[in-house]
Structure formats: C-alpha cells, structure tokens
Protein backbone atom coordinates (compact mmCIF):
# COMPACT_ATOMS: atom_id res chain seq x y z
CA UNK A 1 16.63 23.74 11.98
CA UNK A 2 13.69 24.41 9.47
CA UNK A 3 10.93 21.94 10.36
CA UNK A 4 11.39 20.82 6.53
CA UNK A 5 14.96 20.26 6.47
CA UNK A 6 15.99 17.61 5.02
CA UNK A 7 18.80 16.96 7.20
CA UNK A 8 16.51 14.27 9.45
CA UNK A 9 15.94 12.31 6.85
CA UNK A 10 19.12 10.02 6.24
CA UNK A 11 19.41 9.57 9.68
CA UNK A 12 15.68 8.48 10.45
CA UNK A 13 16.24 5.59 7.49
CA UNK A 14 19.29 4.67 9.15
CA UNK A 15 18.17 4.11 12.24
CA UNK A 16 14.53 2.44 10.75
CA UNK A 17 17.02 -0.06 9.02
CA UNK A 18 19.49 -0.87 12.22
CA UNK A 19 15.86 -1.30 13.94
CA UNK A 20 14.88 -3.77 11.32
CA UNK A 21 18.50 -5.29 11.65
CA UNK A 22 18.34 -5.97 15.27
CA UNK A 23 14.68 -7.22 15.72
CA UNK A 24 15.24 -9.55 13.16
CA UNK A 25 17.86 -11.46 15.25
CA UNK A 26 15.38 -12.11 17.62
CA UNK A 27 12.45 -12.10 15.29
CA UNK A 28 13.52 -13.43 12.00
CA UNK A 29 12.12 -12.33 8.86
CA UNK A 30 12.23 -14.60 5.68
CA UNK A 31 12.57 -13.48 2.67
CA UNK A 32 11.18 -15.51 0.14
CA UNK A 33 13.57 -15.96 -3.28
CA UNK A 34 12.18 -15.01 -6.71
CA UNK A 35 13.10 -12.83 -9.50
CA UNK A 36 11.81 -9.32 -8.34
CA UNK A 37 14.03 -9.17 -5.18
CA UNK A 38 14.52 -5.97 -6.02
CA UNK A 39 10.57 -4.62 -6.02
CA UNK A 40 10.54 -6.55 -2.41
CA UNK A 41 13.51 -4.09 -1.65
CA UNK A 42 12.12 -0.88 -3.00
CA UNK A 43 8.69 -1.49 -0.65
CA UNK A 44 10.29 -0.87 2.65
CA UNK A 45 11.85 2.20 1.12
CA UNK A 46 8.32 3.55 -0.27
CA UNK A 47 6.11 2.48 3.21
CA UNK A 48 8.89 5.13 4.99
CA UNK A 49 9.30 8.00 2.71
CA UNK A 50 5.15 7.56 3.02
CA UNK A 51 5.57 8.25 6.76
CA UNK A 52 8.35 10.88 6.20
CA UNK A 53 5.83 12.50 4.11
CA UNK A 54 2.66 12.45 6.95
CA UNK A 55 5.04 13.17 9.49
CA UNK A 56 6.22 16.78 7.84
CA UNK A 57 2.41 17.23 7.41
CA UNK A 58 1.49 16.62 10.59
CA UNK A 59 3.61 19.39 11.62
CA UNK A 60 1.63 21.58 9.80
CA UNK A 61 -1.50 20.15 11.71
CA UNK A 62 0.22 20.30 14.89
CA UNK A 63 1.41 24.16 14.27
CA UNK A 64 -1.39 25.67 11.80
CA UNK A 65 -3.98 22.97 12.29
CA UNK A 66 -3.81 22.65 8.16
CA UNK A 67 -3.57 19.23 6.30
CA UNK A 68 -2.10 19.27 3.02
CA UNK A 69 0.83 18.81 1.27
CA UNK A 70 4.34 20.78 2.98
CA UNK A 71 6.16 23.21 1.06
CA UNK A 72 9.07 21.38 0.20
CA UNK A 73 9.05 18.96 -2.77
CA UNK A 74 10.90 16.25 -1.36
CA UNK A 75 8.50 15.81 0.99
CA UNK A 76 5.64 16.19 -0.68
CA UNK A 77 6.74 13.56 -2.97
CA UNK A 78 7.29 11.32 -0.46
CA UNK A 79 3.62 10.46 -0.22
CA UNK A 80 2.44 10.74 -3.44
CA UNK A 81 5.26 9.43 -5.51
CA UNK A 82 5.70 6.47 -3.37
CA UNK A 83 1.57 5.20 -3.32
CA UNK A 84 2.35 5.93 -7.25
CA UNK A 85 5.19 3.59 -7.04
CA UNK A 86 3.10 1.30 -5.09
CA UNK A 87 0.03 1.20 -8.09
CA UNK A 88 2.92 0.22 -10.46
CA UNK A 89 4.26 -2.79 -8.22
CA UNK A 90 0.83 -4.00 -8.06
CA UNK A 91 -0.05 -4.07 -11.71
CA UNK A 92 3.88 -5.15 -12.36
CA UNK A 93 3.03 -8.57 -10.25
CA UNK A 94 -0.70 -8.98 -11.29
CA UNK A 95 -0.48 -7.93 -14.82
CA UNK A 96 2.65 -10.13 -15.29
CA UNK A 97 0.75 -12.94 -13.21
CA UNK A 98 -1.57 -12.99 -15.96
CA UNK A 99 0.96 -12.59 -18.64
CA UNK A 100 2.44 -16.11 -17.05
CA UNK A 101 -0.88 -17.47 -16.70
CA UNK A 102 -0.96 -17.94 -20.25
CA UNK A 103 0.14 -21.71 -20.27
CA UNK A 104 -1.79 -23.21 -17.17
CA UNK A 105 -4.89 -20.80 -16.99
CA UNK A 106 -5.56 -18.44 -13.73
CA UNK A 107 -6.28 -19.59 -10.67
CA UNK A 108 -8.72 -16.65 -9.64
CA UNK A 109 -10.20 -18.20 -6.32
CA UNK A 110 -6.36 -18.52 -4.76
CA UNK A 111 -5.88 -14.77 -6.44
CA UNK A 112 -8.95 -13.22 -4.83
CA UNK A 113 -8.09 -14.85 -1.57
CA UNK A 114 -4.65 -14.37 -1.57
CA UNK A 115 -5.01 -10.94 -1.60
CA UNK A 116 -8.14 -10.80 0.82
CA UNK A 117 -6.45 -12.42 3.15
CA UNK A 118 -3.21 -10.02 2.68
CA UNK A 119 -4.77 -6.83 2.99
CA UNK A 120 -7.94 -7.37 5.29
CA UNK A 121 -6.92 -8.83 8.33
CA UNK A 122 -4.44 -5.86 9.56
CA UNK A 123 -6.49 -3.21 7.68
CA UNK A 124 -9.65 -4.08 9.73
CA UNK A 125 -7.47 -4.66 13.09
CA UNK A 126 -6.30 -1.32 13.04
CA UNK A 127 -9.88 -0.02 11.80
CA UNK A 128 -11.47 -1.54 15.15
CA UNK A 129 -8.46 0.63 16.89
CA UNK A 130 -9.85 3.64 15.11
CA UNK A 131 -13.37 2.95 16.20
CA UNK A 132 -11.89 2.66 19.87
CA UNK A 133 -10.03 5.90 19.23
CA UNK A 134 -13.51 7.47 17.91
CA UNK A 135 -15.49 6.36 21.02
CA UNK A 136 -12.43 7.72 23.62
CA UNK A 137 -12.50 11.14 22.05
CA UNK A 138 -15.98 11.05 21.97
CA UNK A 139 -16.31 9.65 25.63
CA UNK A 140 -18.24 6.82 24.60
CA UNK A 141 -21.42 8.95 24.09
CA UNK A 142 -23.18 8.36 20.98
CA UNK A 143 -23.45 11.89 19.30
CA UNK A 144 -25.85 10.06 15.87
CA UNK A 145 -28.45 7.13 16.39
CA UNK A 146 -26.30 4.20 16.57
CA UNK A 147 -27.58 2.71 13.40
CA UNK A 148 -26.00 5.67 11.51
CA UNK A 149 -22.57 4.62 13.78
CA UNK A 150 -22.58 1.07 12.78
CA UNK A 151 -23.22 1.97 9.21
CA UNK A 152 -20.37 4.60 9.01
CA UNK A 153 -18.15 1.79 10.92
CA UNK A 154 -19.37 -0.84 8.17
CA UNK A 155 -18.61 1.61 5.57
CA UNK A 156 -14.90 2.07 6.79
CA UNK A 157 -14.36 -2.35 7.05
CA UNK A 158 -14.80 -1.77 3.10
CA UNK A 159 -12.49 1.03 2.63
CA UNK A 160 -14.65 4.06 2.52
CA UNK A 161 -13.96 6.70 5.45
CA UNK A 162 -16.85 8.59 6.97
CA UNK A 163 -16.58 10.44 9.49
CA UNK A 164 -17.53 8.01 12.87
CA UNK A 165 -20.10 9.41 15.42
CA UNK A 166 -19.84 12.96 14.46
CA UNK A 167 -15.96 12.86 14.86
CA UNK A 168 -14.57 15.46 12.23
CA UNK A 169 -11.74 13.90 10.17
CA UNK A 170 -11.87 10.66 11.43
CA UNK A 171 -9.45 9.37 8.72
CA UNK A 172 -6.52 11.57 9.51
CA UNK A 173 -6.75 8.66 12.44
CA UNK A 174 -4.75 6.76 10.36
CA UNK A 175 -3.30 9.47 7.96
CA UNK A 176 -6.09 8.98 5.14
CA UNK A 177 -4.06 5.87 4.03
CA UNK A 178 -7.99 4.13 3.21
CA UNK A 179 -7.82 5.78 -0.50
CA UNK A 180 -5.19 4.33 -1.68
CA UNK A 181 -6.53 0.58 -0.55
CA UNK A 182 -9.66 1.25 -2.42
CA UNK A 183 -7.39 2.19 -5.57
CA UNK A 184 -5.86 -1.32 -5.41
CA UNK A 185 -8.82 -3.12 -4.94
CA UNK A 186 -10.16 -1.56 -7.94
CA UNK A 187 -7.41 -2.74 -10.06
CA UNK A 188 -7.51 -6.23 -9.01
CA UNK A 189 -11.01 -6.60 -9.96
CA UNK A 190 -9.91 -5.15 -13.28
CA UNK A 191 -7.98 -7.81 -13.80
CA UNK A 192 -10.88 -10.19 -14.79
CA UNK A 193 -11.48 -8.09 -18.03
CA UNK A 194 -7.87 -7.40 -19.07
CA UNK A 195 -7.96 -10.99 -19.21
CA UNK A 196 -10.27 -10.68 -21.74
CA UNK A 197 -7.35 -9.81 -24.45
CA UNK A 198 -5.95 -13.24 -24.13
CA UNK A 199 -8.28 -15.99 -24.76
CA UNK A 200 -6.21 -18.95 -22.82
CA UNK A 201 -7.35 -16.65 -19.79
CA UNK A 202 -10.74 -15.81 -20.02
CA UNK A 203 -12.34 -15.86 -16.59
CA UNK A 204 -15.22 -18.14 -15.59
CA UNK A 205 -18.57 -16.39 -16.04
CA UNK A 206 -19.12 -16.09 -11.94
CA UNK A 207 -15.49 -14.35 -11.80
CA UNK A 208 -16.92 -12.06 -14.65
CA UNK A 209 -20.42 -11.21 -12.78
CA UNK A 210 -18.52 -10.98 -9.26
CA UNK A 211 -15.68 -9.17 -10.73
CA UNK A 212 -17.98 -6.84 -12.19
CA UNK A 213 -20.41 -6.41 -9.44
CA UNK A 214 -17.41 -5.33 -6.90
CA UNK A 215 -15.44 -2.89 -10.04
CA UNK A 216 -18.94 -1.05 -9.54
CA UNK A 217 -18.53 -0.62 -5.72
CA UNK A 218 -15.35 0.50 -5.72
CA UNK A 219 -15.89 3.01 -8.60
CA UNK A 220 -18.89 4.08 -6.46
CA UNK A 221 -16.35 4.09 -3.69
CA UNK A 222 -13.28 6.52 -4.77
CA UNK A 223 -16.29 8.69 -6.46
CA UNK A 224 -18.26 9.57 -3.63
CA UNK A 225 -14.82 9.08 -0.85
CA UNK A 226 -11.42 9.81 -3.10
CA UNK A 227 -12.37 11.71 -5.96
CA UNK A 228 -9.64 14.13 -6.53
CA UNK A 229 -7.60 13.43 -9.68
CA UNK A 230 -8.74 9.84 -9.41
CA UNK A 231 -8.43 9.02 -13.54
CA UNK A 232 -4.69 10.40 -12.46
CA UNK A 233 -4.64 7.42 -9.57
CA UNK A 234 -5.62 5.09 -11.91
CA UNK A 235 -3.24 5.56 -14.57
CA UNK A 236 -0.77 5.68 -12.57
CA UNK A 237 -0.96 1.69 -12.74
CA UNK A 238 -0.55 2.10 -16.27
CA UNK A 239 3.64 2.18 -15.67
CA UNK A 240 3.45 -1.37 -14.37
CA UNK A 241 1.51 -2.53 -17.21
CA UNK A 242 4.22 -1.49 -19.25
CA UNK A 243 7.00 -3.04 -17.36
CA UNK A 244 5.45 -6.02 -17.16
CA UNK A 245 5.53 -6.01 -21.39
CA UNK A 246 8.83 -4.20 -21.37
CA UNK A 247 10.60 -6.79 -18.96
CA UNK A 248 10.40 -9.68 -21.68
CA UNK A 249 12.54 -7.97 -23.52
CA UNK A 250 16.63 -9.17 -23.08
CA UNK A 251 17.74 -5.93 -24.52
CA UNK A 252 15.82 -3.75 -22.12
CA UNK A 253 16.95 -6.00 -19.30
CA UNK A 254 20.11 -5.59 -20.04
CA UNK A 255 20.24 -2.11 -20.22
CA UNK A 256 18.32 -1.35 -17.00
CA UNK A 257 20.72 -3.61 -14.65
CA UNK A 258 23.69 -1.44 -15.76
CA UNK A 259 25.17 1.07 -13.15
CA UNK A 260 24.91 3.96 -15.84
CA UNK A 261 21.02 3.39 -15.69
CA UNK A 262 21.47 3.70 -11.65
CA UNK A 263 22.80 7.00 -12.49
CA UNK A 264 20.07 7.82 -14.86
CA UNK A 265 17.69 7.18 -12.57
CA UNK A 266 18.55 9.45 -10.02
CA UNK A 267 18.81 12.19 -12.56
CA UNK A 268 15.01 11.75 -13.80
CA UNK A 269 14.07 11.12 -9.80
CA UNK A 270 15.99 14.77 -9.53
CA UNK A 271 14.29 16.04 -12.39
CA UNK A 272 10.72 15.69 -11.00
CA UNK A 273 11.34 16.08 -7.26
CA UNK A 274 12.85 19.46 -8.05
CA UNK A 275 11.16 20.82 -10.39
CA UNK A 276 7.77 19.61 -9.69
CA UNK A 277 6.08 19.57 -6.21
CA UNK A 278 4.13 16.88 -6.98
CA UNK A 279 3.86 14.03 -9.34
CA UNK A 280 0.20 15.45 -10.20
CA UNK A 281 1.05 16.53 -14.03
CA UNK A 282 2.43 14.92 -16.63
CA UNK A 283 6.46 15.56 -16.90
CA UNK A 284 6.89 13.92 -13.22
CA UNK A 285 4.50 10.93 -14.00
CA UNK A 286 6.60 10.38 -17.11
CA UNK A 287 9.69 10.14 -14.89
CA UNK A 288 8.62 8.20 -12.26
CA UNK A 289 7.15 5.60 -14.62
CA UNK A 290 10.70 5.18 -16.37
CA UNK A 291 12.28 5.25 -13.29
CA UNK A 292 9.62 2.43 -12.18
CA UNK A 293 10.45 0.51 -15.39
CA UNK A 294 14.00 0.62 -14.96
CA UNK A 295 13.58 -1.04 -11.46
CA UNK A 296 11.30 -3.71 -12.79
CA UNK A 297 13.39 -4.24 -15.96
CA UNK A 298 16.59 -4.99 -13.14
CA UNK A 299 18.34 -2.65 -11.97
CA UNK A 300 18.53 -2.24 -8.20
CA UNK A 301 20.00 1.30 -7.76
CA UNK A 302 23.86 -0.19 -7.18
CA UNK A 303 22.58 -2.63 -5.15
CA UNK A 304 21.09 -1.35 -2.39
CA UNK A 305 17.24 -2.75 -3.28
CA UNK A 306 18.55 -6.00 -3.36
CA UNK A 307 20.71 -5.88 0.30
CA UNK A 308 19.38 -7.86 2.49
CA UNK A 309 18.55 -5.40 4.66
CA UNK A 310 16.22 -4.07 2.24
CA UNK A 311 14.40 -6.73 1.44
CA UNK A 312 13.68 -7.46 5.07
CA UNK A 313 12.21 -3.79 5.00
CA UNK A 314 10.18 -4.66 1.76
CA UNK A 315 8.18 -7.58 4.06
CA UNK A 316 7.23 -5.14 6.49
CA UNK A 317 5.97 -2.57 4.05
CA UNK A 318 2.59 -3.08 4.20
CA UNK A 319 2.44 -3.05 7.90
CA UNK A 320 4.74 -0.09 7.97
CA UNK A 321 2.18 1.53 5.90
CA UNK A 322 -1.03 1.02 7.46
CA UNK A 323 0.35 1.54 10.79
CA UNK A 324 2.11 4.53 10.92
CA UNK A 325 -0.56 6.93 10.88
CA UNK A 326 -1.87 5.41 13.60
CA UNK A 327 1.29 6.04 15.69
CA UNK A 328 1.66 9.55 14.97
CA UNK A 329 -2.59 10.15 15.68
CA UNK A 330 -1.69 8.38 19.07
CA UNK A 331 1.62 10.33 19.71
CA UNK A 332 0.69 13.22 19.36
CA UNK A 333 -2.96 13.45 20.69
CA UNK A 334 -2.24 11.13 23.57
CA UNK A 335 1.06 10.68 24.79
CA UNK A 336 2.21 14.18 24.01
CA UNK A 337 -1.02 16.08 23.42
CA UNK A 338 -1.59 18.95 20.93
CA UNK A 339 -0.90 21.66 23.95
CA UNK A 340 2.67 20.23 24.32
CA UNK A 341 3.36 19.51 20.90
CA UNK A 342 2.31 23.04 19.50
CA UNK A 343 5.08 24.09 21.81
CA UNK A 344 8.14 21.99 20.51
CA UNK A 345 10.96 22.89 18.25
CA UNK A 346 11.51 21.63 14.77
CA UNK A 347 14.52 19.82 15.88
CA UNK A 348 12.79 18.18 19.20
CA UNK A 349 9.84 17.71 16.62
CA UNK A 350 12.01 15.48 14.58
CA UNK A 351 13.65 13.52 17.03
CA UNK A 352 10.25 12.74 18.31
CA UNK A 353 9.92 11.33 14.35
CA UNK A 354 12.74 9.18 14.80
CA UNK A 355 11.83 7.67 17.60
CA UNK A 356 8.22 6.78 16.42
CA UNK A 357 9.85 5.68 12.87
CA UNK A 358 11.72 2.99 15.07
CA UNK A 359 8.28 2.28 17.06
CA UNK A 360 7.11 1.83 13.50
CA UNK A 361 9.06 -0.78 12.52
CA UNK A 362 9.02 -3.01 16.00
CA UNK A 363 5.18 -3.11 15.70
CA UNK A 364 5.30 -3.73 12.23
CA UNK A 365 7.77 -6.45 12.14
CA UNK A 366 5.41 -7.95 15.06
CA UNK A 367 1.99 -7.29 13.03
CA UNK A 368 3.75 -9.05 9.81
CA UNK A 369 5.01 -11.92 12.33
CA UNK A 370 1.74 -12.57 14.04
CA UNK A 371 -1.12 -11.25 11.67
CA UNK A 372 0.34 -10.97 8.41
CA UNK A 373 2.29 -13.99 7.99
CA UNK A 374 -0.40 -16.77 9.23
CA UNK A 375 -3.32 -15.49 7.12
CA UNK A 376 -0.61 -15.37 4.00
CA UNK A 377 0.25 -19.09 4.91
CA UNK A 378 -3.37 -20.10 5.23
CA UNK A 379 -4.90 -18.43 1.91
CA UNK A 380 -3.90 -21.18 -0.50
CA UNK A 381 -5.55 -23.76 1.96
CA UNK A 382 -8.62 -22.05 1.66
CA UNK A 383 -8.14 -21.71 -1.95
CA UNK A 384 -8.15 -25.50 -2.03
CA UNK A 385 -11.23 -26.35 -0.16
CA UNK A 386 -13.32 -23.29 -1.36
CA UNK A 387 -12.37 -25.40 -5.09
CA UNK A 388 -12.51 -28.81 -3.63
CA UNK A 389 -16.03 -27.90 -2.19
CA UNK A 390 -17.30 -26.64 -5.67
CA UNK A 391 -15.87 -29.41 -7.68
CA UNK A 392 -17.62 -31.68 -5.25
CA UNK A 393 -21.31 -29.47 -5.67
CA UNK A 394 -20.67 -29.75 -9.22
CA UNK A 395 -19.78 -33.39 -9.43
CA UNK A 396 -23.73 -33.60 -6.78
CA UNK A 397 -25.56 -31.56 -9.73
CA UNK A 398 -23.88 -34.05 -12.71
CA UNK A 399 -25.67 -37.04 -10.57
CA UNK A 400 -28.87 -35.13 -10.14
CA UNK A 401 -29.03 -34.60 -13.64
CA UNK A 402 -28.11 -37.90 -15.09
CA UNK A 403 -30.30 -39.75 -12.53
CA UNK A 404 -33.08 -36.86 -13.72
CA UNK A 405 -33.62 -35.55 -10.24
C-alpha cells in the first residue's frame, strides 16, 4: 500500500462515526435544533479530513523528518480546504448574526464572551499539556532565563507559537493548529466595524476602542507568527459573507437544496482537488466558495450533513480539532517512539491512524462533555452580570452627577 493511498480513508471515517455512535449511548450528545443543521453536520466532517491531512504529513516527518504538505492532492486539501471551510462557517454565523441583529441591536458583551468562553478554555488546557510536553523533552532543565520561558508560554495562551525553552518546533506539538485560531479571532473583532454599514448596529464606542485595540494584536500576531499568504486566509472568509447575503434569497435556496446541486457539488469539489494541490490560487478558492454557498444556501449533500450521526460529529469538531495533533505528537514520540515508527509499513502506519482517529473522538466527545459544554452553558450568565454590573455603575455615576458629587 502507498503510504498516500487513499484506500484508508473511507474506512477511518467509518469507524470515527460508529465511535461517535457508540459513546454517545453512554455519553449523550445533544444536538441543539436550528436552521443550519447542516453546517453543524459538515464540522465533524472538516475537524477529520484536518487530521487525515496531519496524519499523511506526519508520515513524512516520521520517514524524511520534512513537514509540509504530501504529494497527493486529496490530502493536501484536507487541511487547507477544510480550515477554509471553517473561515466561511464562521463569517456565515457571525456575519448573518449581524444581518439578524438588525431589529433588536447586538448584544456584543454575550458575543465576545460567548466565543471566549468557546474557544479558550480547551485551547489553553491543551496549551498547559504542551508546556508539560516542552519541559519532559527538555528534562525539566531550563535551557533560556525563565523570564524568556514564561513570556514565550504567555505568548502561546494568546495564540502566538514560539518556540518554548529552546524546544525547536514546539507547535508541531499540536500540529500548528494555533494559526488558524488567531485567523478567527481576527475576524470576530472585525465584526465591530462591518457593523459600521448598518446604522441600527453601530457598536458602543468601548466595543469600537476594544475592538480596535485587539484587531491590532492579532494583525501584529499572524504578521510576525502566520504570515504566509495571510491576505489569502483572510479572504477566504469572504465566501461566508456572501452566503450569508445569498441565503435570503428563496430562489437560491431553492436551487441549492436540490439533489442536482448535490451532484454539482461534487463535480466543482473534483474539479479543484484534482487539478489543484491546494486551494492556494484562485480557480480552487472559487470552487470551494460555491461549494460553501451551496451548503449554506441548503443543500446537505443527499442528506448525509444533516444525519444524525453527523451532526453529533459537528459538536465535537472543535475538540476533534484542537486535539488531534496532540495525539499523534504523543503517539508517535512516546508510546511508539520515532526509532519504531521510522520502521513501520504504510499499511501498519495507517492502522495505527485508525486507531488514534477513534482515540480522537472518545477524548473529544469527553473534552466537549466536561470542558466544552459547561463554559458554553455558563457564558450567557456572565453576559448578564458583566451588563447588570455596568448598568448598575452607570445608574451610581447618574446619582453622582445629579446630586453634583
């Protein structure tokens, strides 16, 4: 078997998904209702071709100690094409939140918190398990002065990746996956000035100035950390912008849910995996982005986004995706060690794969359950007393004033 085939793949997804299937009996996983049940379903999907993708490339590393992209398309895509997809769901929802927003105003406190308290608190658990890593391959000797550690470690809590205490590479820890965080965060606190455009939605002045403040850091961020093709990266949000406009359309709708858009779809997907090794130019952009609007618009590729199934994937997605590199680091450069695994075939290589892919989704399902889940469920409390709290300071200052304090 060629360490690229693609045979594996069907097979690893099938036994990810009777994983997800089983541990949910035991573990159940809701899935909330709303109108984009098919984006929840495509997210699983995307989280797995991303560790398809670092798993062929970490063959390379094991083999030819070289990290880049593999020399087959499919797999090269896989990464790429899928944190692509993944820019467009993100401005899809937040773009359209504001679009809905119209009527009522934005809440921006419950927005900013909802989403800190989505992404941070598993992001910075597994970054403390990346500083352990760091200090057991370094065997916890300091090799800077340890105010240069605890900067670089402070750095990487707000998605920048140094290397940690001399360590070369420390983010291939968990598979470089720091970038594309950074690239969402961006976006959201672009949101604040796209608001701009529609006057029923024009952010507070503090929004504006904090807003601001942290677009600044995180431009300084991907500039100095993630700056290849980043105007690329960014634009690549641009094709859930234009869902978001396109989906008010009935006509549009109506042609994306049909099955002969299913088929189109997987013609244009064909079109730029096979031609194109990457989605890095601008036929393949074009053709994921009306592949992304046809998903948005409604159509759920003959229903599998919509299964069940799926959608249970799509709530482990984000887990799925920060954890996995993090499983294949500790695979292979503890359990199996780079001496072993330099010596294993492609096809013992890939069974190896499968078994961490279902690894993958038990701890992800339990990192959704037990860290995910609760800080989700608390971030609209917070929301409430961080705004009770200022109404109330406000409400202090009125008194002060009037009584000419």
């Amino acid at each position: 078997m060629s360490p690229f085939s693609l045979v594996p793949i069907l097979p690893i997804i099938a036994l990810a998904l009777v994983t997800i299937s089983l541990i949910s009996r035991a573990i159940p996983i809701r899935v909330p209702d709303g109108h984009y049940g098919r984006i929840d379903g495509m997210r699983g999907y995307l989280a797995f071709f991303v560790f398809l993708h670092h798993s062929s490339i970490w063959y390379l590393r094991l083999k030819y100690r070289y990290w880049g992209l593999p020399p087959s398309n499919l797999y090269s895509h896989f990464g790429p094409t899928s944190v692509a997809f993944f820019f467009m769901i993100t401005a899809f929802l937040f773009f359209g939140k504001l679009l809905h927003a119209q009527s009522q105003g934005m809440d921006w406190t419950r927005l900013y918190i909802g989403r800190a308290f989505r992404i941070l608190p598993l992001y910075w658990t597994v970054t403390v398990i990346v500083f352990l890593i760091v200090f057991i391959l370094s065997g916890f000797r300091l090799f800077l002065s340890l105010g240069n550690v605890v900067t670089e470690m402070v750095e990487w809590l707000v998605f920048m990746n140094p290397d940690v205490n001399g360590l070369g590479s420390t983010g291939l820890i968990i598979a470089g996956i720091t970038g594309s965080l950074a690239f969402e965060w961006l976006f959201y606190f672009t949101l604040p000035f796209i608001a701009l455009l529609y006057p029923k939605l024009k952010a507070p002045t503090r929004v504006l100035v904090g807003a601001a403040i942290l677009l600044l850091f995180f431009i300084y961020v991907i500039n100095q950390y993630y700056p290849h093709l980043a105007v690329l990266r960014v634009l690549w949000f641009a094709g859930g912008i234009i869902s978001a406009l396109l989906i008010r359309n009935e006509h549009i709708r109506e042609l994306a849910a049909s099955k002969e858009c299913s088929f189109f779809i997987l013609v244009i997907l064909g079109i730029a995996i096979y031609f194109f090794p990457s989605i890095d130019s601008e036929v393949p952009l074009i053709c994921v982005i009306i592949v992304f609007i046809a998903i948005a618009c409604g159509n759920t590729l003959f229903g599998i986004l919509t299964s069940g199934i799926s959608r249970k994937f799509g709530q482990i997605s984000y887990s799925i995706f920060v954890l996995h590199g993090l499983l294949l680091f500790i695979t292979f450069q503890f359990l199996i060690g780079p001496a072993k695994a330099i010596k294993i075939s492609a096809l013992e290589y890939w069974c190896i794969i499968a078994v961490i892919g279902v690894v993958v989704v038990c701890l992800s399902v339990l990192s959704y359950t037990y860290i995910e889940l609760p800080m989700i469920k608390s971030a609209p409390e917070v929301s409430a007393k961080i705004d009770v709290g200022r109404k109330q300071r406000r409400l202090v200052t009125g008194r002060r004033s009037w009584r000419g304090d």
